[in-house]
Protein backbone atom coordinates (compact mmCIF):
# COMPACT_ATOMS: atom_id res chain seq x y z
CA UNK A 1 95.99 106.06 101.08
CA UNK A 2 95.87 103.50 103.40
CA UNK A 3 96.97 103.74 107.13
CA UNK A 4 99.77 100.65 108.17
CA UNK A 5 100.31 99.62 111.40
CA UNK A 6 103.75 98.19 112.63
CA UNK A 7 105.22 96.51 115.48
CA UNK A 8 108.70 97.59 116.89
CA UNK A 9 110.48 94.83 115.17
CA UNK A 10 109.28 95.54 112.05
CA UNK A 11 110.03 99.13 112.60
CA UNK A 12 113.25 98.05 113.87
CA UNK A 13 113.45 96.17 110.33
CA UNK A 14 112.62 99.30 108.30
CA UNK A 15 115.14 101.52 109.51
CA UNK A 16 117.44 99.67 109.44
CA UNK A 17 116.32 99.09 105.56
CA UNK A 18 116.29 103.06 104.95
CA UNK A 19 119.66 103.66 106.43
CA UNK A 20 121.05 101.07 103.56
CA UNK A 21 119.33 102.38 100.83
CA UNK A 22 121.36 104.94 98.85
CA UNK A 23 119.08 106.62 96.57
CA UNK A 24 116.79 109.51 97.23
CA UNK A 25 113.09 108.41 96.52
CA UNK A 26 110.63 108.71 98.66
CA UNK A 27 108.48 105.43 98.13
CA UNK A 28 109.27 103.36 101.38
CA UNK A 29 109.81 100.13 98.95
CA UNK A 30 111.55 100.31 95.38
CA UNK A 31 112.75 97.86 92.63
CA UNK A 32 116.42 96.97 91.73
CA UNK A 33 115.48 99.98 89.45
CA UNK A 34 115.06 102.62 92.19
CA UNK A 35 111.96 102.72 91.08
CA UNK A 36 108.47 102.89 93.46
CA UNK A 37 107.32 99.19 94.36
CA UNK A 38 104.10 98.60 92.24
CA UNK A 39 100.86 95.91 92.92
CA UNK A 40 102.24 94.29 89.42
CA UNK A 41 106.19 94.10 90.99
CA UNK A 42 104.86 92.68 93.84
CA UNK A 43 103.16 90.10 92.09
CA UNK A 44 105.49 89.23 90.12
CA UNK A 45 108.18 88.97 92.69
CA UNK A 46 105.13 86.43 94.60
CA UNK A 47 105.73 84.66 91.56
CA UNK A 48 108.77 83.88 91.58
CA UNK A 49 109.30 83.00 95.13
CA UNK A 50 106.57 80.53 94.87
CA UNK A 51 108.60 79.22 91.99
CA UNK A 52 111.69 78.80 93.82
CA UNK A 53 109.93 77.49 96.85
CA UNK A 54 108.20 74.81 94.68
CA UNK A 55 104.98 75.94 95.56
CA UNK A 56 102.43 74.98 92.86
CA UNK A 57 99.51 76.59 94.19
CA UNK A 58 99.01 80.09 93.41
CA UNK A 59 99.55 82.56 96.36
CA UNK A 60 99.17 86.14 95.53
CA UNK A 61 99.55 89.12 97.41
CA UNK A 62 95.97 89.25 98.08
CA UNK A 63 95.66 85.83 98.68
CA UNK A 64 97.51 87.46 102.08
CA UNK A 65 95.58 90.04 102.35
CA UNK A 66 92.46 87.90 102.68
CA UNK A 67 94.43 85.27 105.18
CA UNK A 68 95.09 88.50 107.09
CA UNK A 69 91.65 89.30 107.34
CA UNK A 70 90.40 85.77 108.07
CA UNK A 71 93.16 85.63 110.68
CA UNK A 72 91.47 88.45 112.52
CA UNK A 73 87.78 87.16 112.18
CA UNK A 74 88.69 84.26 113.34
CA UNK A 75 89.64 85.75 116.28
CA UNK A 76 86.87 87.90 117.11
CA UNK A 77 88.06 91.22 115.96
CA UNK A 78 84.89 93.42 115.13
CA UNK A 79 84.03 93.61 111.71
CA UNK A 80 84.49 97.77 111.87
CA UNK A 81 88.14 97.23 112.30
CA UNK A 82 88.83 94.49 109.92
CA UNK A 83 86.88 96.70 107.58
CA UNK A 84 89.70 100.06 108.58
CA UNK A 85 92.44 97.75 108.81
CA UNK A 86 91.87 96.50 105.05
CA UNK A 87 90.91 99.56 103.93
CA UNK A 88 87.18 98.88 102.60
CA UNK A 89 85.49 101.49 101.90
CA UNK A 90 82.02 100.25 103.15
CA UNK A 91 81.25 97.96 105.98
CA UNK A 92 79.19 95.66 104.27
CA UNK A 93 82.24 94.73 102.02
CA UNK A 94 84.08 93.39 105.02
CA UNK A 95 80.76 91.47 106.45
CA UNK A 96 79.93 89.75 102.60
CA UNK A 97 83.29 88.26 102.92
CA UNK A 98 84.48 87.01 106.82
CA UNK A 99 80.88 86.65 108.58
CA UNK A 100 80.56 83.50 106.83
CA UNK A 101 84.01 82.63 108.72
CA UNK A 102 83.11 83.02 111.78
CA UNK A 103 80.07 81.94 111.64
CA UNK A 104 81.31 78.45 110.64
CA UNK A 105 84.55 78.83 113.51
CA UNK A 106 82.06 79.56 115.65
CA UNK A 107 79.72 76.67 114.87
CA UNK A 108 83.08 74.38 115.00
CA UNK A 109 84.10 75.57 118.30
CA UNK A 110 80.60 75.08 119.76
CA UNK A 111 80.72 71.52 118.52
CA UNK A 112 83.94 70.97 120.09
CA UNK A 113 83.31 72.59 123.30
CA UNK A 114 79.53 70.99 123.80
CA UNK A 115 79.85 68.14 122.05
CA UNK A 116 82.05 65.49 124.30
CA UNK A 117 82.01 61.77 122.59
């Protein structure tokens, strides 16, 4: 289990989502099917909205996961809490994946800053 974070909007958003819903289970997200929301539904349904939206490259639900993560290297969140907020089990994990990141931001920024043609 994984802990999730939201903002008052989006918990604005989910009640108001709960207070619809009419059957009984306790997933927080289901199918059409009342069943629980699985990795594979969500994929699929990732699918199909690229489809509709004309999209051609392939987004996945990880493929937000890891923008997600960049998003928060990128802006200088310690690597201990990108590695809690995705839900890695081991720190190195996190630090294989987003140093490189920042470490080329970083380099940009420098450039930018220091570097006045």
């Amino acid at each position: 289990q994984r802990t999730i974070f939201f903002n008052e909007e989006s918990i604005m958003w989910i009640k108001l989502y709960l207070e619809r819903r009419t059957d009984k289970n306790p997933a927080l997200f289901i199918t059409t099917g009342k069943n629980r929301l699985t990795n594979q539904d969500n994929t699929r349904y990732f699918k199909r909205q690229r489809k509709i939206a004309g999209i051609n490259k392939k987004v996945t639900p990880h493929c937000l996961r890891h923008c997600f993560a960049s998003h928060l290297a990128f802006n200088n969140c310690p690597f201990t809490e990108i590695k809690t907020l995705c839900g890695h089990e081991r720190l190195d994990t996190t630090i294989r994946y987003y140093v490189g990141l920042t470490d080329k931001s970083r380099a940009k920024q420098a450039h930018e800053q220091y570097l006045k043609y």
